[in-house]
C-alpha atoms as a PDB file:
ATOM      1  CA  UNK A   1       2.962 -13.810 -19.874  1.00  0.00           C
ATOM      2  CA  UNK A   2       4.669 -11.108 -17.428  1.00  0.00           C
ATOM      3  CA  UNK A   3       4.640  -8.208 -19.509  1.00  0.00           C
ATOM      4  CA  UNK A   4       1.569  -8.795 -20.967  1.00  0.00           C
ATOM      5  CA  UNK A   5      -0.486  -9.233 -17.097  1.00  0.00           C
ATOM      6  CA  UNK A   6       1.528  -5.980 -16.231  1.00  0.00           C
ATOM      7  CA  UNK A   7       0.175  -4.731 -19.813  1.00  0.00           C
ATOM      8  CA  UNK A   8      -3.322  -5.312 -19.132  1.00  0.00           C
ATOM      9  CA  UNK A   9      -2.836  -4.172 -14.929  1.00  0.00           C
ATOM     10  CA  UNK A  10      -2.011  -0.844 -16.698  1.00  0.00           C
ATOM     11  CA  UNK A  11      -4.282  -0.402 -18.789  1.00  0.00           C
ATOM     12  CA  UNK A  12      -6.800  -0.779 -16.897  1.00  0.00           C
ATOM     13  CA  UNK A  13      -5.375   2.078 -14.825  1.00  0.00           C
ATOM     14  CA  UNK A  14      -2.582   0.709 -12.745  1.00  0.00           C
ATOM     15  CA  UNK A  15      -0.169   3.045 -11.712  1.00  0.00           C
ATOM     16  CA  UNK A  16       2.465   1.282 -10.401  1.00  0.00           C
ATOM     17  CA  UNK A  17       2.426  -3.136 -10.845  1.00  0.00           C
ATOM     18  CA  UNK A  18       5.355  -5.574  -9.437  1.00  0.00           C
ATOM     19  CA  UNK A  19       5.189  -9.454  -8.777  1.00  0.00           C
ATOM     20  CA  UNK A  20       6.646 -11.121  -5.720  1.00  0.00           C
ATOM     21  CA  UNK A  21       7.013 -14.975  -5.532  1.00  0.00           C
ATOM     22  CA  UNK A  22       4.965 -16.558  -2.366  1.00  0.00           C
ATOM     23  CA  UNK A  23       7.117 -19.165  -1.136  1.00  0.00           C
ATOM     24  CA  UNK A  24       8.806 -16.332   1.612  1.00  0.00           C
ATOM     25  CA  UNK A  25       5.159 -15.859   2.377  1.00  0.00           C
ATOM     26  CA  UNK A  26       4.555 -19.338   3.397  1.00  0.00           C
ATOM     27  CA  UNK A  27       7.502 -19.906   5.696  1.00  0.00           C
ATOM     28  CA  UNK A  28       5.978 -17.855   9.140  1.00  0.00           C
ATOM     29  CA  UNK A  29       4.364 -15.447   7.890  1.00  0.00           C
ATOM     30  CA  UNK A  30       1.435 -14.271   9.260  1.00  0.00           C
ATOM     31  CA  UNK A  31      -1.283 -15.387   6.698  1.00  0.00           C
ATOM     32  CA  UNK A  32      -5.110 -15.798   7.340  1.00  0.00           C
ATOM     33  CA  UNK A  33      -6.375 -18.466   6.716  1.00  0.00           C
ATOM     34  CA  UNK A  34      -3.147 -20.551   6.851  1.00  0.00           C
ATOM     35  CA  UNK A  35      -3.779 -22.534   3.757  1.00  0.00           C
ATOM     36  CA  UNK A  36      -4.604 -19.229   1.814  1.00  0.00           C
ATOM     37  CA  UNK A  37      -1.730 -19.558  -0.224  1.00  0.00           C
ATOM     38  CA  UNK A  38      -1.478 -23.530  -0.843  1.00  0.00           C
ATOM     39  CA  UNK A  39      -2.516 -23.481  -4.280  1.00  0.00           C
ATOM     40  CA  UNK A  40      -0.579 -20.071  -5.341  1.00  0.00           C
ATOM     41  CA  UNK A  41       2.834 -19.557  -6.711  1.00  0.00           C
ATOM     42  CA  UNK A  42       2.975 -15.592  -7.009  1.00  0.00           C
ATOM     43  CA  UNK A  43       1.723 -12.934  -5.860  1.00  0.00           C
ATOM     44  CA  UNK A  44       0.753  -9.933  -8.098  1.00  0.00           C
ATOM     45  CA  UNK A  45       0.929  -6.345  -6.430  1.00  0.00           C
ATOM     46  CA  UNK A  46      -0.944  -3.409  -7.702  1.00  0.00           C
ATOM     47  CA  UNK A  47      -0.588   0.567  -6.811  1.00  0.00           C
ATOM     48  CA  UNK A  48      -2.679   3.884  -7.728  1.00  0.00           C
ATOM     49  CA  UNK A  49      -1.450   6.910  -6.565  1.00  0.00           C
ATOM     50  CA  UNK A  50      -3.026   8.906  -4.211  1.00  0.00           C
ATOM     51  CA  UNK A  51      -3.556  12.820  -5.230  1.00  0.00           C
ATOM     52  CA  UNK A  52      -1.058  15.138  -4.602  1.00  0.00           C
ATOM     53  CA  UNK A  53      -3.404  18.710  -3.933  1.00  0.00           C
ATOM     54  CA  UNK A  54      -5.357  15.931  -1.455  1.00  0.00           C
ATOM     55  CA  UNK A  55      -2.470  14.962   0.272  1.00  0.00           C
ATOM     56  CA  UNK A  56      -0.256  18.434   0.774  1.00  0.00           C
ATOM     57  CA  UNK A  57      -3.701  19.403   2.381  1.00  0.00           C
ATOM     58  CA  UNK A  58      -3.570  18.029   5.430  1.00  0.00           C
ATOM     59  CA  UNK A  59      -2.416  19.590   8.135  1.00  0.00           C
ATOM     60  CA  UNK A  60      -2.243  17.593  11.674  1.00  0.00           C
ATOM     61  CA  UNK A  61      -5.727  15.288  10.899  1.00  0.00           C
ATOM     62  CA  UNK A  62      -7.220  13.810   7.744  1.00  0.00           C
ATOM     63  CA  UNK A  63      -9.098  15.984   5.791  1.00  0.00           C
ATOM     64  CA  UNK A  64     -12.499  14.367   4.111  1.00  0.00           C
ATOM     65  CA  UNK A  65     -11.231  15.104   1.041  1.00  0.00           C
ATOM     66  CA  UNK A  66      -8.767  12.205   1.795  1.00  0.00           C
ATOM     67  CA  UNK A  67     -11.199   9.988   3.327  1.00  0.00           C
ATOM     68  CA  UNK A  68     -13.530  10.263   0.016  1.00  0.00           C
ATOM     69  CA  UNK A  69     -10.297   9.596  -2.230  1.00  0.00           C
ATOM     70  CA  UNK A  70      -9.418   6.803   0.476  1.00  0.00           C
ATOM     71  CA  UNK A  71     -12.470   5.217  -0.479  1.00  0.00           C
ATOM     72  CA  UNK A  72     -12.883   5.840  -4.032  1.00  0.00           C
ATOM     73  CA  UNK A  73      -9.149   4.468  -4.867  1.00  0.00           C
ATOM     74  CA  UNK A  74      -9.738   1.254  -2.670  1.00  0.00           C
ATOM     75  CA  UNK A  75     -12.879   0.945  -4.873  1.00  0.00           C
ATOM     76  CA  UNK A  76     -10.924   1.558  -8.115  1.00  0.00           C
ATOM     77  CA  UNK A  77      -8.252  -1.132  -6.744  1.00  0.00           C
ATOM     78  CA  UNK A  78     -10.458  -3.919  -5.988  1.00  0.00           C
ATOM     79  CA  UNK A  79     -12.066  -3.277  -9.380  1.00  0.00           C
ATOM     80  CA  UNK A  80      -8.615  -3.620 -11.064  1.00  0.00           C
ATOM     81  CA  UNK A  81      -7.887  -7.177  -9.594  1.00  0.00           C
ATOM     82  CA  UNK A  82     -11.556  -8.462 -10.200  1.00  0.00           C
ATOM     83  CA  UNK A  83     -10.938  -7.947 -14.179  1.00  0.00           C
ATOM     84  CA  UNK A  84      -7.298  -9.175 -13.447  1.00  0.00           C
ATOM     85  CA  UNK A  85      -8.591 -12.659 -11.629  1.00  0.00           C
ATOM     86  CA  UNK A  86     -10.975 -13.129 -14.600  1.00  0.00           C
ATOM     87  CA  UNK A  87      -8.169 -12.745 -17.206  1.00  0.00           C
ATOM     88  CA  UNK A  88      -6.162 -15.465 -15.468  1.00  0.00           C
ATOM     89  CA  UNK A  89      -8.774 -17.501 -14.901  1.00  0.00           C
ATOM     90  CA  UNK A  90      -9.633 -17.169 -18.636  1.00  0.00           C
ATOM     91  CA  UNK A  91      -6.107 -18.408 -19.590  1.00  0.00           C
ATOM     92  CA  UNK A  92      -6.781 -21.443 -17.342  1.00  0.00           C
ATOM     93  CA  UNK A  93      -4.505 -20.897 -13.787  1.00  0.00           C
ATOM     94  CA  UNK A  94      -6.351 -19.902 -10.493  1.00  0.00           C
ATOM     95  CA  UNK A  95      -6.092 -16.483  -9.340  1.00  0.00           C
ATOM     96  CA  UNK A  96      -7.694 -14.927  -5.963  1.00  0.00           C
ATOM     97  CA  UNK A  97      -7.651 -10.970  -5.228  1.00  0.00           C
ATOM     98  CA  UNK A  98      -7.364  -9.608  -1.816  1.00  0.00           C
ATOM     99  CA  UNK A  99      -9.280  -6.413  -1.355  1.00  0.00           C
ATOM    100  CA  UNK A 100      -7.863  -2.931  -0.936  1.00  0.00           C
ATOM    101  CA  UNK A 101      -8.393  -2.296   2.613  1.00  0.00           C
ATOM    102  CA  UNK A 102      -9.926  -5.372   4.384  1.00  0.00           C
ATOM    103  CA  UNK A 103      -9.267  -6.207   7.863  1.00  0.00           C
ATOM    104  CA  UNK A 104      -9.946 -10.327   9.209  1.00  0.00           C
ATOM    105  CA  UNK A 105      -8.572 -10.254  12.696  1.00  0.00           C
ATOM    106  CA  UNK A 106     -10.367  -7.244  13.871  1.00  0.00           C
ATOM    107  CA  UNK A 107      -8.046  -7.795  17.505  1.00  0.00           C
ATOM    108  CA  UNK A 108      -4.821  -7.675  15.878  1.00  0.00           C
ATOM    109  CA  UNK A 109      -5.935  -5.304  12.508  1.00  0.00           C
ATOM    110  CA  UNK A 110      -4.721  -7.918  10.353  1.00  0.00           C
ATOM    111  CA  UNK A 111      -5.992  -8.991   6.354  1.00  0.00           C
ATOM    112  CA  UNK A 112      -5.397 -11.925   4.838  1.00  0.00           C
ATOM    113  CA  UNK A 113      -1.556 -11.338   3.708  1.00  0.00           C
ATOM    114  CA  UNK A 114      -0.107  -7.891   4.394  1.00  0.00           C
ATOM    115  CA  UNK A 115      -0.086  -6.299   0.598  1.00  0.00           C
ATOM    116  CA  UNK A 116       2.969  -3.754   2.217  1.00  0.00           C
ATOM    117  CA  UNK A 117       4.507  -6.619   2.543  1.00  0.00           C
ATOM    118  CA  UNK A 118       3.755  -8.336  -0.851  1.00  0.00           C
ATOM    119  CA  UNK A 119       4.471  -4.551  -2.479  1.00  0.00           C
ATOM    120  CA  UNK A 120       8.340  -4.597  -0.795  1.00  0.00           C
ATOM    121  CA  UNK A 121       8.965  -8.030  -2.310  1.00  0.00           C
ATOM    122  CA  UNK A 122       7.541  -7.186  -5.638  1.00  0.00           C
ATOM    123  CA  UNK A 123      10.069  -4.214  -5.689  1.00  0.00           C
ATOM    124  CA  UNK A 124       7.196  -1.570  -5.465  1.00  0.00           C
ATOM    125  CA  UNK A 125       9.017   0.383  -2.579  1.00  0.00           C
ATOM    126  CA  UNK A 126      10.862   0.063   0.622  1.00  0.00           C
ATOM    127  CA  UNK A 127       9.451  -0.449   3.722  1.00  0.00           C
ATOM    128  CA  UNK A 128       9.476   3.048   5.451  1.00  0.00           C
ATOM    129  CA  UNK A 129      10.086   3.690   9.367  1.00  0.00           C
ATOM    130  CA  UNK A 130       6.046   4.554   9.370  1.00  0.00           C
ATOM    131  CA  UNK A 131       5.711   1.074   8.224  1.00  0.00           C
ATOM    132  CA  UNK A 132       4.538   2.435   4.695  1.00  0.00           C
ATOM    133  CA  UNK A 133       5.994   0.928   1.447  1.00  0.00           C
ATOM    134  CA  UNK A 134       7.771   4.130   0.009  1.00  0.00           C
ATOM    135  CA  UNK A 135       7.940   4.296  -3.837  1.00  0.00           C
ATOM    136  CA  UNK A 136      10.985   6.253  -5.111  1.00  0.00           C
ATOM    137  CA  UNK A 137       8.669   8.121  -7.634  1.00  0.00           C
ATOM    138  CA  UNK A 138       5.268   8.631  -5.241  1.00  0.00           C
ATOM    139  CA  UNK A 139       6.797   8.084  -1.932  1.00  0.00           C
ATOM    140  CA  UNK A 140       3.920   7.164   0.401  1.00  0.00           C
ATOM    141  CA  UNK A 141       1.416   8.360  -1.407  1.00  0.00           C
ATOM    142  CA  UNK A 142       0.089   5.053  -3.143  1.00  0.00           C
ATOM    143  CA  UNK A 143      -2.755   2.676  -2.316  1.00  0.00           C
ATOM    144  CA  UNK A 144      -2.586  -1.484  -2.658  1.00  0.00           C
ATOM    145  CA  UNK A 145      -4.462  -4.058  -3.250  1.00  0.00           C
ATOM    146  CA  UNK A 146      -3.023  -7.746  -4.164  1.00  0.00           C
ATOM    147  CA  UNK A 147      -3.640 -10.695  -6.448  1.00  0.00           C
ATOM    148  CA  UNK A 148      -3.130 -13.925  -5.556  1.00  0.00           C
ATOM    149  CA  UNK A 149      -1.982 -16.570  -8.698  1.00  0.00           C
ATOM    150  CA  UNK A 150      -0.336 -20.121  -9.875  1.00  0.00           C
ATOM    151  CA  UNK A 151       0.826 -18.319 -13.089  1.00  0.00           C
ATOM    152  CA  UNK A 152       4.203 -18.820 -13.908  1.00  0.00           C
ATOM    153  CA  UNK A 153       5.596 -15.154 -13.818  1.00  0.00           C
ATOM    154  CA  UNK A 154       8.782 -13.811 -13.568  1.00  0.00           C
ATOM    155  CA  UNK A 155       9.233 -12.259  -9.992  1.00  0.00           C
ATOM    156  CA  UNK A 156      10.772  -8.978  -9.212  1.00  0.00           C
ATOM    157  CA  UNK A 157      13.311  -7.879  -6.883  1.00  0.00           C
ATOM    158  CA  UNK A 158      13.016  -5.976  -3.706  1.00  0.00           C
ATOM    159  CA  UNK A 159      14.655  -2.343  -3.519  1.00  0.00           C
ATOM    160  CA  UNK A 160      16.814  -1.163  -1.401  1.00  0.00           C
ATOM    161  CA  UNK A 161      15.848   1.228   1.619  1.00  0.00           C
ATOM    162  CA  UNK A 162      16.724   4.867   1.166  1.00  0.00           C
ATOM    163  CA  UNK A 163      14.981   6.543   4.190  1.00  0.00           C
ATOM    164  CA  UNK A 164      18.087   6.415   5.930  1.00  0.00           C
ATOM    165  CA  UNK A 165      18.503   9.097   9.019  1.00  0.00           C
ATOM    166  CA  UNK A 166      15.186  11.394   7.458  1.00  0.00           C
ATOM    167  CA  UNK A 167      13.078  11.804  10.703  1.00  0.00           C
ATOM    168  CA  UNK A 168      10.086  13.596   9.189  1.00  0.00           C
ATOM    169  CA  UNK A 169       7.433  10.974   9.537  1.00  0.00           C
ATOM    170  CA  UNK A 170       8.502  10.371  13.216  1.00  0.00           C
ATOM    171  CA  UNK A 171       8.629  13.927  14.532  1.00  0.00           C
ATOM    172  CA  UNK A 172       4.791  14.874  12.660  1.00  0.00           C
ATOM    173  CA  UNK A 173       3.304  11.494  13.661  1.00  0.00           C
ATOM    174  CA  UNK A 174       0.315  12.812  15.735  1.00  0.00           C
ATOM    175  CA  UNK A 175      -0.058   9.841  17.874  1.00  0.00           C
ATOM    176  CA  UNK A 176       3.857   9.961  18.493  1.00  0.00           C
ATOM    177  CA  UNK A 177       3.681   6.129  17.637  1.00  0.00           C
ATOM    178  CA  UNK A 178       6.527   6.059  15.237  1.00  0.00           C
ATOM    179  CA  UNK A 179      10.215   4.963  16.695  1.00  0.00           C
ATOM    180  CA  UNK A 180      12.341   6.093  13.822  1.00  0.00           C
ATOM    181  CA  UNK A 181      13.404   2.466  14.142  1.00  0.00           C
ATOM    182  CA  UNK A 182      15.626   1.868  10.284  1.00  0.00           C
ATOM    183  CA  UNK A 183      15.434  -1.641   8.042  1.00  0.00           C
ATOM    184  CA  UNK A 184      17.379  -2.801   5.589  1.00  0.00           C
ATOM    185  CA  UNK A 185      14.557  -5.065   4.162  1.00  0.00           C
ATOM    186  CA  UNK A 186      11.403  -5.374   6.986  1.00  0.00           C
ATOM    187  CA  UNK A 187      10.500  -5.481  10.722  1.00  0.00           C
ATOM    188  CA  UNK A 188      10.083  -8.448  12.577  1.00  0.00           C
ATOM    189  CA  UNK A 189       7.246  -7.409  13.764  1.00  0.00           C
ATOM    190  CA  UNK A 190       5.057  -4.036  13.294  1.00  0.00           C
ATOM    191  CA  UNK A 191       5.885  -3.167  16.848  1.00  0.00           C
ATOM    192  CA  UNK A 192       9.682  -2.551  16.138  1.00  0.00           C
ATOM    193  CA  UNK A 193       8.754   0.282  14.040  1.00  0.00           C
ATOM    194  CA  UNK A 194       5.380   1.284  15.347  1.00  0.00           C
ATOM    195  CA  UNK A 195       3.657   1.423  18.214  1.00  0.00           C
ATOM    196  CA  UNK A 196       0.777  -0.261  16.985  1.00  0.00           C
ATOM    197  CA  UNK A 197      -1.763   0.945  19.916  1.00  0.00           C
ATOM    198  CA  UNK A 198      -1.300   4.516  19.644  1.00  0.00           C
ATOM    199  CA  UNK A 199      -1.670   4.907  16.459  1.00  0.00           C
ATOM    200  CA  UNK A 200      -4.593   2.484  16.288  1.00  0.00           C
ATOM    201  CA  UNK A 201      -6.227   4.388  19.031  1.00  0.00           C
ATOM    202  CA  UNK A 202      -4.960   7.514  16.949  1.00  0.00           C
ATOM    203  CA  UNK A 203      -7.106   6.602  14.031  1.00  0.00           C
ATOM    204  CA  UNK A 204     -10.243   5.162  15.922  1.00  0.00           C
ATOM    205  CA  UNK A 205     -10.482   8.741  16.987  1.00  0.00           C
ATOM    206  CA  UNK A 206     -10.239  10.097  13.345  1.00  0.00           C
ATOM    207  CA  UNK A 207     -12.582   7.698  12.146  1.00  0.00           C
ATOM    208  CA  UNK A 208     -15.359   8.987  14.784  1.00  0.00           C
ATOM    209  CA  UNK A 209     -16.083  11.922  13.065  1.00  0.00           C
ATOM    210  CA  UNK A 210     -18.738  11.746  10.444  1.00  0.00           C
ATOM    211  CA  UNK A 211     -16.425  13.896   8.014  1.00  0.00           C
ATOM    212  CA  UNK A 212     -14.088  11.336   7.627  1.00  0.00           C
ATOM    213  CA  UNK A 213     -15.445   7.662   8.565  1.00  0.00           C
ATOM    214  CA  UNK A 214     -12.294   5.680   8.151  1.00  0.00           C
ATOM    215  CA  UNK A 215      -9.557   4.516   9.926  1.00  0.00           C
ATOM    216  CA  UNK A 216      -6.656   6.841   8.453  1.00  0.00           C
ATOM    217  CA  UNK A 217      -4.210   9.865   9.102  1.00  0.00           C
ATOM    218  CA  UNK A 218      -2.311  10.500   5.987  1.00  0.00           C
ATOM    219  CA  UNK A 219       0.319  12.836   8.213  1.00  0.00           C
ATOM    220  CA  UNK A 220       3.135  10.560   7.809  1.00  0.00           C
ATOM    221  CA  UNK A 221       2.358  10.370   4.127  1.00  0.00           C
ATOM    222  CA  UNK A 222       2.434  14.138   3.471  1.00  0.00           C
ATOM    223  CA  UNK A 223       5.800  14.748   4.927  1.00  0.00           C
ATOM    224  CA  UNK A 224       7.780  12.157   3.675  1.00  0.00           C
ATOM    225  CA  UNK A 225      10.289  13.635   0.822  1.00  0.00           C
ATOM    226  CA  UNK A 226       9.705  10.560  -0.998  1.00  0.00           C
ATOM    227  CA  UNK A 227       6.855  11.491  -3.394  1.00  0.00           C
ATOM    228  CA  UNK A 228       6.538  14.835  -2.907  1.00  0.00           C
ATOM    229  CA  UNK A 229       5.698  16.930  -6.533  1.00  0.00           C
ATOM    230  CA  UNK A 230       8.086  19.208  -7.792  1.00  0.00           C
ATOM    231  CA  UNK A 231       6.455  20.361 -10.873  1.00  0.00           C
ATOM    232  CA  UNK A 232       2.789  21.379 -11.803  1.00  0.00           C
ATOM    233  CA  UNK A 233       1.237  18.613 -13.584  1.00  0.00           C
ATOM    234  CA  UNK A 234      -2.289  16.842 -13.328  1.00  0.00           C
ATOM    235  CA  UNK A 235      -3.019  13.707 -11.456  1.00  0.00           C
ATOM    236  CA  UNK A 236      -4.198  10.788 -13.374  1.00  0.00           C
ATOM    237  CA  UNK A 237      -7.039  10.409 -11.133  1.00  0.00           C
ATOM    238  CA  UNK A 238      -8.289  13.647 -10.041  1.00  0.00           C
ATOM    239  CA  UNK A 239      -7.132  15.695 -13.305  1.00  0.00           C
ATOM    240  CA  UNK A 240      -6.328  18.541 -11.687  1.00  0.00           C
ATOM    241  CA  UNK A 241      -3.602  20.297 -10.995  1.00  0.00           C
ATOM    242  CA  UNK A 242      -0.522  19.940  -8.534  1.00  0.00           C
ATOM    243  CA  UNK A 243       1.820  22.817  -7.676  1.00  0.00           C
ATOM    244  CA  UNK A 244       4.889  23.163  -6.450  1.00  0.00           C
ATOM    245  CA  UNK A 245       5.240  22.708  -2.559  1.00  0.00           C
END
């Protein structure tokens, strides 16, 4: 059934689609509620990949060009798993989808699982020093959303880490929040890598004007080399054009 759910997640306009088994999730992780996962085996991550003309625009701030894609890909996403859940469900095994961008625990900006977190154990990317899960073909520049499932699929495997000494997200970061603090698989907490306060406080400024309305950036995700294009070619979602940086 694995290449056939990853089938259908693409069709349907998936860009990039890994699994990650759940039992690591429900051994201390940070879950809400706590007996979210009980009746799930796997865990079924999803990408779409943000625009490249939207993202080499901004400079020092989001642009609202980013906030409306923001929006509109988060939108796609959580349509994505609602037609996945009922195709599971259809084939008899319970399935759950967590939305794009949904926070629970407004205090501590928490969802109910952390889909970065699913994404690195499905093997979607690494887990960057911004905290970001960094595909080796779009970098950064991806959006997630996650599916929760007792279908028996075949998990994948974690990648390994390739920022290595690359500084660039630390030294543009305009709230000066990231440590440039390495992993070889994932922090022990988000404050290793982050500090979580300034860049919250960061964004909570960003979001308070009307242009943009939403608690991003997206500086961290233009400069990393990870994802950056090379070649002119059109964007699945956008359909227009990318140059060369």
């Amino acid at each position: 059934m694995t290449p056939d759910i990853k089938s259908f997640c693409e069709s349907s306009g998936a860009d990039l689609v890994g699994i990650a088994k759940l039992e690591p999730f429900k051994q201390g992780w940070i879950v809400l509620p706590d007996n979210l996962l009980d009746p799930y085996t796997h865990a079924i991550s999803l990408a779409l990949h943000l625009d490249d003309n939207i993202i080499n625009s901004i400079t020092d701030s989001p642009t609202s060009e980013y906030a409306q894609q923001y929006k509109k890909l988060n939108m796609m996403l959580d349509d994505i798993t609602s037609k996945l859940v009922e195709l599971i469900v259809s084939k008899g095994y319970k399935a759950k989808a967590i939305p794009a961008s949904h926070i629970i625990d407004e205090t501590n900006l928490l969802g109910n699982i952390s889909h970065k977190a699913v994404a690195r154990m499905a093997g979607i990317g690494w887990q960057g020093k911004s905290l970001l899960i960094v595909n080796p073909k779009y970098g950064p520049r991806i959006r997630l959303a996650t599916v929760l499932t007792d279908m028996p699929l075949i998990a994948d495997k974690p990648i390994k880490n390739r920022c290595g000494k690359c500084t660039k997200c630390t030294e543009a970061c305009p709230a000066s929040a990231i440590k440039n603090v390495n992993t070889e698989t994932h922090y022990k907490s988000r404050q290793e890598a982050v500090d979580i306060d300034k860049c919250y406080r960061r964004l909570c400024q960003f979001k308070a004007d009307p242009k943009i309305g939403a608690t991003i950036c997206g500086v961290c995700i233009k400069v990393c080399p990870f994802g950056k294009p090379k070649n002119v070619k059109k964007d699945a979602h956008s359909k227009t054009e990318t140059t060369k940086n």
